[in-house]
PDB file of N, CA and C in Angstrom:
ATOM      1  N   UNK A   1     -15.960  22.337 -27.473  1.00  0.00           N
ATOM      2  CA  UNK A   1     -17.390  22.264 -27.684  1.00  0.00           C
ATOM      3  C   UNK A   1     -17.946  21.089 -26.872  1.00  0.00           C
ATOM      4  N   UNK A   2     -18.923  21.423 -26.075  1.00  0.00           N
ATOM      5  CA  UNK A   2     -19.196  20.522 -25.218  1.00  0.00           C
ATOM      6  C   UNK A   2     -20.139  19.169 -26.028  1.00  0.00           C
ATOM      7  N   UNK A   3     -20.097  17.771 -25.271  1.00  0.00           N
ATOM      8  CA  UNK A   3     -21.159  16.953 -26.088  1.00  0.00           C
ATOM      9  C   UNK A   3     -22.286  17.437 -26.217  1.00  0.00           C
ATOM     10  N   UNK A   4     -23.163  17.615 -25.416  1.00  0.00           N
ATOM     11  CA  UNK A   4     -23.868  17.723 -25.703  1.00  0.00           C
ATOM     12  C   UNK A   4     -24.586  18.300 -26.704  1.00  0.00           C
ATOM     13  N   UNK A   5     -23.656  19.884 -27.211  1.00  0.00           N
ATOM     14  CA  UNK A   5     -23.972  20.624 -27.884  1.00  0.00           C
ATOM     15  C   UNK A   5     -24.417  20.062 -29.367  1.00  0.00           C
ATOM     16  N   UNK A   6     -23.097  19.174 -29.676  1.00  0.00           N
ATOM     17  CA  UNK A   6     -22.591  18.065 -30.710  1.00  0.00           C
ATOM     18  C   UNK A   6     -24.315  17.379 -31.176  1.00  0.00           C
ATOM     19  N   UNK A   7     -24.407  16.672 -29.753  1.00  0.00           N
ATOM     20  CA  UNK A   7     -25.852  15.781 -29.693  1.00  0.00           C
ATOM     21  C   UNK A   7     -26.888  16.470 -30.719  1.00  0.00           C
ATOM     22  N   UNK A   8     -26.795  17.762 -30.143  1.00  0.00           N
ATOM     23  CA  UNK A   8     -28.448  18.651 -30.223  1.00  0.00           C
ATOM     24  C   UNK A   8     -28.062  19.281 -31.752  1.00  0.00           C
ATOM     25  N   UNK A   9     -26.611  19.530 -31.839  1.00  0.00           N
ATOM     26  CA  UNK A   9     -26.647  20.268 -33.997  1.00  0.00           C
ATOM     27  C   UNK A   9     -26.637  19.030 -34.812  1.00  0.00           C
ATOM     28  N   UNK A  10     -26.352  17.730 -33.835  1.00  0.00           N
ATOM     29  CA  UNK A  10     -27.023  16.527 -34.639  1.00  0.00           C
ATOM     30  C   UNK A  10     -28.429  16.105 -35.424  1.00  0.00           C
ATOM     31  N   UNK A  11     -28.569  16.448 -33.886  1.00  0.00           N
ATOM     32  CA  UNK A  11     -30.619  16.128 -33.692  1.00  0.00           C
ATOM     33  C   UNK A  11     -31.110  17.719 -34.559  1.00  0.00           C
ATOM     34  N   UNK A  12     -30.846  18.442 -34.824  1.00  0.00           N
ATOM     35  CA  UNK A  12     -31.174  19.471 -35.616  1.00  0.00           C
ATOM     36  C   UNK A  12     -31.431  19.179 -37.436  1.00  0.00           C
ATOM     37  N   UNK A  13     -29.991  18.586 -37.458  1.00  0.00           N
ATOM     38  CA  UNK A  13     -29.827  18.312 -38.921  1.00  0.00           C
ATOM     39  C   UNK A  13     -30.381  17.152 -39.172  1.00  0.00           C
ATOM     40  N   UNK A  14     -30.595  16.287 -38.278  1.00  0.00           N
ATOM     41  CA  UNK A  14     -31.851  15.200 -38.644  1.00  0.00           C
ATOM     42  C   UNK A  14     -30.663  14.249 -39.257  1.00  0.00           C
ATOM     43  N   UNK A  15     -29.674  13.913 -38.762  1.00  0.00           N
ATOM     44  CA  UNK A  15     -28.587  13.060 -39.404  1.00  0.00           C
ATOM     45  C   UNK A  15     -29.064  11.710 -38.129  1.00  0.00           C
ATOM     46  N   UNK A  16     -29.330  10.589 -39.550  1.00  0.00           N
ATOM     47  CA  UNK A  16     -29.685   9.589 -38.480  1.00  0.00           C
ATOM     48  C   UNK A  16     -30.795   9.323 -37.673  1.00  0.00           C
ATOM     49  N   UNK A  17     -31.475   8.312 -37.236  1.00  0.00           N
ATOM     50  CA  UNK A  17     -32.106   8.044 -36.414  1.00  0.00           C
ATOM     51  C   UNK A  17     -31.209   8.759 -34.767  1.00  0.00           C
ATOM     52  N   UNK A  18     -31.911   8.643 -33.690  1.00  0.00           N
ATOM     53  CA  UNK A  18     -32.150   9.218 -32.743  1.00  0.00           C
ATOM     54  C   UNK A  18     -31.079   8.001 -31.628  1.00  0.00           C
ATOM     55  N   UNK A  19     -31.184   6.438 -32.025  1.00  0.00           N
ATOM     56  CA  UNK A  19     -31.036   5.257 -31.981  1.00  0.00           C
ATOM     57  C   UNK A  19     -29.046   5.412 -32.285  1.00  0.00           C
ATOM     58  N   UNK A  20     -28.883   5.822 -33.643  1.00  0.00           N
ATOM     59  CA  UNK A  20     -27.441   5.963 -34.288  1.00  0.00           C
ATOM     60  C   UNK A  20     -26.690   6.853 -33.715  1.00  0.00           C
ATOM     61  N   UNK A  21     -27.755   8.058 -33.447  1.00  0.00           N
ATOM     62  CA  UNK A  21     -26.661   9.312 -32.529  1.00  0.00           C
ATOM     63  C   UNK A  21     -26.375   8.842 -31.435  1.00  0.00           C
ATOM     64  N   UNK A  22     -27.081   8.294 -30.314  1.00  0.00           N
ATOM     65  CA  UNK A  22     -26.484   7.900 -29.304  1.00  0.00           C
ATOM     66  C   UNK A  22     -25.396   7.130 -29.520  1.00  0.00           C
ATOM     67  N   UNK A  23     -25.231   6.363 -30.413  1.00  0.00           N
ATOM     68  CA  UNK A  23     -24.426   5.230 -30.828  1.00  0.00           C
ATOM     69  C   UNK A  23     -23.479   6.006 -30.760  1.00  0.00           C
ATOM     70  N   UNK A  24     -23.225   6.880 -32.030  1.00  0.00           N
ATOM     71  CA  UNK A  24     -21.889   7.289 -32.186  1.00  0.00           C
ATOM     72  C   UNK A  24     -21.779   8.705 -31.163  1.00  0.00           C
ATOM     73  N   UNK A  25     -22.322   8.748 -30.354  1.00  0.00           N
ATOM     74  CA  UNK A  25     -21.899   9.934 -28.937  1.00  0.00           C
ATOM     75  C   UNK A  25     -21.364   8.708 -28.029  1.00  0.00           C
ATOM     76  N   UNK A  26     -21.889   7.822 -27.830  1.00  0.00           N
ATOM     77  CA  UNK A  26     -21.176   6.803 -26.965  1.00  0.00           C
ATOM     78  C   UNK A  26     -19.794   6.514 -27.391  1.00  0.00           C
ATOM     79  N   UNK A  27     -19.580   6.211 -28.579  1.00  0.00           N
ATOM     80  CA  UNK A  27     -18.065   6.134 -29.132  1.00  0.00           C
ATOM     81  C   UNK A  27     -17.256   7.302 -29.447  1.00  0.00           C
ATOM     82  N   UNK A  28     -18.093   8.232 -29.386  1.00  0.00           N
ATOM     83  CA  UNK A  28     -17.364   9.647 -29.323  1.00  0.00           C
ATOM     84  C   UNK A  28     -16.613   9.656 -27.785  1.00  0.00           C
ATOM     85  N   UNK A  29     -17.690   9.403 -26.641  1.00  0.00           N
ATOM     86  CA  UNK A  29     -17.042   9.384 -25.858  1.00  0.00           C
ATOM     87  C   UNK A  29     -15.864   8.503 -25.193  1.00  0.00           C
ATOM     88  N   UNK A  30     -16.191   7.528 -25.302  1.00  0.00           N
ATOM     89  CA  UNK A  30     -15.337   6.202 -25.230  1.00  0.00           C
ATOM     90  C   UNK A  30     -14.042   6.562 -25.933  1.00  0.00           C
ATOM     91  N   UNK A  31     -13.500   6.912 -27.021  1.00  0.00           N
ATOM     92  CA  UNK A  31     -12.398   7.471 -27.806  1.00  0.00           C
ATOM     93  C   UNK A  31     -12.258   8.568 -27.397  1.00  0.00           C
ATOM     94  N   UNK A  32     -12.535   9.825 -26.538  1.00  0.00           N
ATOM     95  CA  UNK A  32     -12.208  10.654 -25.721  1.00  0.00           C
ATOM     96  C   UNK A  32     -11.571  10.412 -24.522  1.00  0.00           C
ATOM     97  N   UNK A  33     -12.452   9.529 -23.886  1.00  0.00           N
ATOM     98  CA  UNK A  33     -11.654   8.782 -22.359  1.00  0.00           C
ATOM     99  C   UNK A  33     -10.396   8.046 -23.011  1.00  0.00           C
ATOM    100  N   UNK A  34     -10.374   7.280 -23.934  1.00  0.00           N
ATOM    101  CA  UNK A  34      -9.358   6.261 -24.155  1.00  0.00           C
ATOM    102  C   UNK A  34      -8.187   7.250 -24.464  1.00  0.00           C
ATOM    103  N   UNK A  35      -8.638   8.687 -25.210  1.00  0.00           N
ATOM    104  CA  UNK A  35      -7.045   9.126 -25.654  1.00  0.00           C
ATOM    105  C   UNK A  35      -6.789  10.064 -24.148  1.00  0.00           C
ATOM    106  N   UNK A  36      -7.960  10.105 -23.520  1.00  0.00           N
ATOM    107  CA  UNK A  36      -7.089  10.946 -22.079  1.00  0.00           C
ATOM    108  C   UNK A  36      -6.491   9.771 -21.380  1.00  0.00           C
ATOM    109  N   UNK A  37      -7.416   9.201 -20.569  1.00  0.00           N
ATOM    110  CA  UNK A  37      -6.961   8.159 -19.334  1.00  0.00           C
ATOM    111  C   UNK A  37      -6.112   6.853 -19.708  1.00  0.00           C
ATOM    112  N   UNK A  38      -5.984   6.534 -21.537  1.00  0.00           N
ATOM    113  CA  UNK A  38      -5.346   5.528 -21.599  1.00  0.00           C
ATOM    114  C   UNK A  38      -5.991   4.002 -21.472  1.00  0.00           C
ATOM    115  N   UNK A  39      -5.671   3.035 -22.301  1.00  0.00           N
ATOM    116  CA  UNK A  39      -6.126   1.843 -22.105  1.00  0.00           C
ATOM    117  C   UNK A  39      -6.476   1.612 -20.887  1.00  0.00           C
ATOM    118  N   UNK A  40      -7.721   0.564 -20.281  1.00  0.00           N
ATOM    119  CA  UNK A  40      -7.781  -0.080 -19.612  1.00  0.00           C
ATOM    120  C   UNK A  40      -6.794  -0.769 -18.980  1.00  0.00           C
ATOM    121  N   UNK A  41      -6.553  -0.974 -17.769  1.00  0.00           N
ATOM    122  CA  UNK A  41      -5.420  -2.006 -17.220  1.00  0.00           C
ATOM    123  C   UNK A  41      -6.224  -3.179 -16.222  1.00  0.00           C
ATOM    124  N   UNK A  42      -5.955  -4.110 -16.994  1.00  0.00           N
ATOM    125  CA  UNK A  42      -6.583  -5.570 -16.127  1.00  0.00           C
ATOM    126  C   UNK A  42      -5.819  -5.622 -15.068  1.00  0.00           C
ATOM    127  N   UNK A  43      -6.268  -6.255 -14.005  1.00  0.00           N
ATOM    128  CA  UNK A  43      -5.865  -6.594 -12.781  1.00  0.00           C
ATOM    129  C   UNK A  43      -5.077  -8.231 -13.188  1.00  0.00           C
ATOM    130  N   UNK A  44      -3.675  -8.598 -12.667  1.00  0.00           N
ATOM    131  CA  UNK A  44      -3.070  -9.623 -13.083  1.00  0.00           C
ATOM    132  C   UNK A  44      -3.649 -10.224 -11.905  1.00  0.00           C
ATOM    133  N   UNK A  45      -4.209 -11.742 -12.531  1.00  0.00           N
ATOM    134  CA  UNK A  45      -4.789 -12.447 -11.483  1.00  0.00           C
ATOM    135  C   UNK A  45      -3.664 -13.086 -10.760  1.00  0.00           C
ATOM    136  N   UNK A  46      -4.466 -13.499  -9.682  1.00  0.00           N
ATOM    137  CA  UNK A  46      -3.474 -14.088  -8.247  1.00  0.00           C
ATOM    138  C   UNK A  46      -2.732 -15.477  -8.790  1.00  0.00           C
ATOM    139  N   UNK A  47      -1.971 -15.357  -8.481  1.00  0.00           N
ATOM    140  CA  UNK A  47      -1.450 -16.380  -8.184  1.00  0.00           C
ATOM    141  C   UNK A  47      -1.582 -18.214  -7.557  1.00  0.00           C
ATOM    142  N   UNK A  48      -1.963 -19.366  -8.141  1.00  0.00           N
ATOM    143  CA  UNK A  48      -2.678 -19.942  -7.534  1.00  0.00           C
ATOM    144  C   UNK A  48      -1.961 -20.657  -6.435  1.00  0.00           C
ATOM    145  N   UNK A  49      -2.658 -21.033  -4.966  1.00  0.00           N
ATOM    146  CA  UNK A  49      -2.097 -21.702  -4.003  1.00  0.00           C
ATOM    147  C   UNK A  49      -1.158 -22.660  -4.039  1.00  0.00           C
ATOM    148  N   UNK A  50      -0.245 -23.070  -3.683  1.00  0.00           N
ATOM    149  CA  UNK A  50       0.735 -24.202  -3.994  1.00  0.00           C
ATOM    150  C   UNK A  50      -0.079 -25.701  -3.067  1.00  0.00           C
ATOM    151  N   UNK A  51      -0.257 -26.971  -3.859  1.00  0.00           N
ATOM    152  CA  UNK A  51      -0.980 -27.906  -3.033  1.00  0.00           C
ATOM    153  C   UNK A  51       0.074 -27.789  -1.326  1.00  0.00           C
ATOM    154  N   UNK A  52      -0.729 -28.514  -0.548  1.00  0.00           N
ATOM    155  CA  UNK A  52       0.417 -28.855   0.405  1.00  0.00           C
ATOM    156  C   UNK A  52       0.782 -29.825   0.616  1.00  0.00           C
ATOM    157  N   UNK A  53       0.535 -30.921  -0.843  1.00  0.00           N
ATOM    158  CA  UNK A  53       1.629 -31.632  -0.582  1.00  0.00           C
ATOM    159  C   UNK A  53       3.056 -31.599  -1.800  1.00  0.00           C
ATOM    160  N   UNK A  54       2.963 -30.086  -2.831  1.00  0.00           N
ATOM    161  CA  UNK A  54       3.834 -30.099  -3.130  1.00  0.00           C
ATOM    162  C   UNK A  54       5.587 -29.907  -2.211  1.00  0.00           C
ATOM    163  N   UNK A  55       6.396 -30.203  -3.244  1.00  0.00           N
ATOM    164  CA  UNK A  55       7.809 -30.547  -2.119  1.00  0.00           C
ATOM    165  C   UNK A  55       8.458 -28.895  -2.645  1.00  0.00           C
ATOM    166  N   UNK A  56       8.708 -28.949  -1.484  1.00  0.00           N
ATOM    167  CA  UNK A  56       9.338 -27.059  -1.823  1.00  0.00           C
ATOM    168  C   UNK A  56      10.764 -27.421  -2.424  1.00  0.00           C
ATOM    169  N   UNK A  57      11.077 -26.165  -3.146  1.00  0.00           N
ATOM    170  CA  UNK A  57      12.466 -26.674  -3.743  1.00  0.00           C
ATOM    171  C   UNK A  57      13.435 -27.036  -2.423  1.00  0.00           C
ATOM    172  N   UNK A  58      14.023 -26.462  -1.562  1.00  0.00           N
ATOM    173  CA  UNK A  58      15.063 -26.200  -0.228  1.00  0.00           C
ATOM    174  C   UNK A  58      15.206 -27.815   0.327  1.00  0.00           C
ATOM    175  N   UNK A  59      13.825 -28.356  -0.002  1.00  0.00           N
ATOM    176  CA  UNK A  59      13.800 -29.601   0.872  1.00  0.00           C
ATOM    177  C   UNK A  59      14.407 -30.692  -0.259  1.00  0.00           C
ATOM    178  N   UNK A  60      15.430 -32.383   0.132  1.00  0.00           N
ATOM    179  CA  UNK A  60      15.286 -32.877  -0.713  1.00  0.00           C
ATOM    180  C   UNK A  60      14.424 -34.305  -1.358  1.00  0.00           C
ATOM    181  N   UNK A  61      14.508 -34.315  -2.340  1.00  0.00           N
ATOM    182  CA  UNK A  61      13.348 -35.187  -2.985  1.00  0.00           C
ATOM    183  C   UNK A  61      13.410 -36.990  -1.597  1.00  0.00           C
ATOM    184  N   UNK A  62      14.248 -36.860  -1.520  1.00  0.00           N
ATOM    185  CA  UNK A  62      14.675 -38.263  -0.137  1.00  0.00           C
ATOM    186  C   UNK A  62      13.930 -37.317   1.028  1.00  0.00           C
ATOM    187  N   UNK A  63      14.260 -36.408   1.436  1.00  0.00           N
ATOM    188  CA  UNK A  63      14.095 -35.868   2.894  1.00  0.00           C
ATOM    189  C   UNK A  63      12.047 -35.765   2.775  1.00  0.00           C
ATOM    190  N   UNK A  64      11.733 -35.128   1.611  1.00  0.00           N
ATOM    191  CA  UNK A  64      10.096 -35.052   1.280  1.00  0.00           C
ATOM    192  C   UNK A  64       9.307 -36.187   1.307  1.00  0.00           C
ATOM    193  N   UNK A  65      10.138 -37.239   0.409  1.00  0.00           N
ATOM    194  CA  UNK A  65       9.656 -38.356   0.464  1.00  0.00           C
ATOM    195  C   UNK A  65       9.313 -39.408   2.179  1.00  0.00           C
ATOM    196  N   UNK A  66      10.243 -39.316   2.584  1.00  0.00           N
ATOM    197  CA  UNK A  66      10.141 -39.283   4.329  1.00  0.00           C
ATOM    198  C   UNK A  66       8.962 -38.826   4.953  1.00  0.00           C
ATOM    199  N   UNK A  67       9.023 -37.763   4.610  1.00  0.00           N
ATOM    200  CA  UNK A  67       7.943 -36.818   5.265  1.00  0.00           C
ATOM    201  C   UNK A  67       6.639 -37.291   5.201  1.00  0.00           C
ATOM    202  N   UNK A  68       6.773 -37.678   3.880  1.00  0.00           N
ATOM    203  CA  UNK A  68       4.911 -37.484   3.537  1.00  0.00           C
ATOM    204  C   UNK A  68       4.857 -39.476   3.816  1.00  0.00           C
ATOM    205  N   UNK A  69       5.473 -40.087   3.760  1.00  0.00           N
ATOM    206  CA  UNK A  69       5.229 -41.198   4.416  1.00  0.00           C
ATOM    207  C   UNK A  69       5.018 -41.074   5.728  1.00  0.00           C
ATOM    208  N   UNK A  70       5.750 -40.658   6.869  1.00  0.00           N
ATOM    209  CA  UNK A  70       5.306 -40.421   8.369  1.00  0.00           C
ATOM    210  C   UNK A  70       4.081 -39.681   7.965  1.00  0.00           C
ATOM    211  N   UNK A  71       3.541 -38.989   7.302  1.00  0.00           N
ATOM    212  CA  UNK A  71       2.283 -37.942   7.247  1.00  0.00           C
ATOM    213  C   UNK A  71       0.581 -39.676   6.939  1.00  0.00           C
ATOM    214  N   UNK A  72       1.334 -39.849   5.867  1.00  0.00           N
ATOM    215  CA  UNK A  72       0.070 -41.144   5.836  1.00  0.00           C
ATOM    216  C   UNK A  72       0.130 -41.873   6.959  1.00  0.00           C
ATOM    217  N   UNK A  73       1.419 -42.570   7.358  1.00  0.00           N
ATOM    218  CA  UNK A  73       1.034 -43.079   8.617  1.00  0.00           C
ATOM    219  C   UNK A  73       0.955 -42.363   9.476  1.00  0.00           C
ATOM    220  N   UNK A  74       0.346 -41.590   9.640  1.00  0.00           N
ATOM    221  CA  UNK A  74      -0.222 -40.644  11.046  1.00  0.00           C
ATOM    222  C   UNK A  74      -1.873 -40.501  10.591  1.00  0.00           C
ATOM    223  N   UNK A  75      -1.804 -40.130   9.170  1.00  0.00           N
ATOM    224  CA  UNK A  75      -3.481 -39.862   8.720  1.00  0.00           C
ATOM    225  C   UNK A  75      -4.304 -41.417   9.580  1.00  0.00           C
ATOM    226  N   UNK A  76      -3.446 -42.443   8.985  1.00  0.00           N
ATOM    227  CA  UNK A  76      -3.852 -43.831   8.881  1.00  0.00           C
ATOM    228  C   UNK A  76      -4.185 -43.843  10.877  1.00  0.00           C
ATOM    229  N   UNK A  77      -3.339 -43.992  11.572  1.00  0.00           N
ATOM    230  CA  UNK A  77      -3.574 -44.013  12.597  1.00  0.00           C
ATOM    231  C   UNK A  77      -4.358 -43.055  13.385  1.00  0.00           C
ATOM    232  N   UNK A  78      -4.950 -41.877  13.015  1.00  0.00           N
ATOM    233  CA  UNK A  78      -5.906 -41.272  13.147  1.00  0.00           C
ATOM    234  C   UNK A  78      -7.344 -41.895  12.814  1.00  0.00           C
ATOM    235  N   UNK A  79      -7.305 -42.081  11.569  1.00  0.00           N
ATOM    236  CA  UNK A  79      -8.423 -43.044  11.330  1.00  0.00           C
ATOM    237  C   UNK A  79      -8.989 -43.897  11.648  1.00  0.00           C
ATOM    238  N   UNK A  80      -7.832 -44.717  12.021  1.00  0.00           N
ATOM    239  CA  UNK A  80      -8.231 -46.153  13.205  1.00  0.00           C
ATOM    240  C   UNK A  80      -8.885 -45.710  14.872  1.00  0.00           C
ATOM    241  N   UNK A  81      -8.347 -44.910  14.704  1.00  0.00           N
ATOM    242  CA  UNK A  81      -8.482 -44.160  16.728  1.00  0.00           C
ATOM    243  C   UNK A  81      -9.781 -43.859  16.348  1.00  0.00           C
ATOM    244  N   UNK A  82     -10.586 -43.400  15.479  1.00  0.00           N
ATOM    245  CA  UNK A  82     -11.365 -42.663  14.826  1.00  0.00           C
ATOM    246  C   UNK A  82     -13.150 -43.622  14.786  1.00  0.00           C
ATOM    247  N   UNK A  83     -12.233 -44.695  14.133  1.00  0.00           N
ATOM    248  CA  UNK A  83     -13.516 -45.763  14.201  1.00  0.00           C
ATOM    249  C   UNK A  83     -13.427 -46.433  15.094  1.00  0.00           C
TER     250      UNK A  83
END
């Protein structure tokens, strides 16, 4: 039986304001889609960027530490050239 039909032997029998039937045709439908198509499925959000100055695992905590010292003194001497 199609909705609509539903709607109109509603609106016949005078069940309800005009306001309530839509109501419950909207949840009629909504509980129709839900038992065909199944819950909603959220999209799993992304993943967030890794900083760059985290230390990747592969590298070690001595070898990183190195690194990001030559990295300030290079920022630093940029800066100076700079002003």
């Amino acid at each position: 039986m199609p909705l609509t039909t539903i709607l109109q032997t509603l609106r016949d029998l005078e069940i309800g304001s005009e306001r309530e039937l839509s109501d419950h045709l909207m949840t009629c439908i909504r509980n129709k889609l839900l038992r065909s198509l199944g819950p909603p499925v959220l999209p799993k959000p992304k993943p967030k960027p890794r900083p760059k100055t985290a230390r990747r695992p592969n590298i070690s905590e001595e070898t990183w530490a190195e690194y990001m010292g030559m990295r300030k003194k290079l920022k630093r001497q940029k800066a100076q050239v700079a002003a």
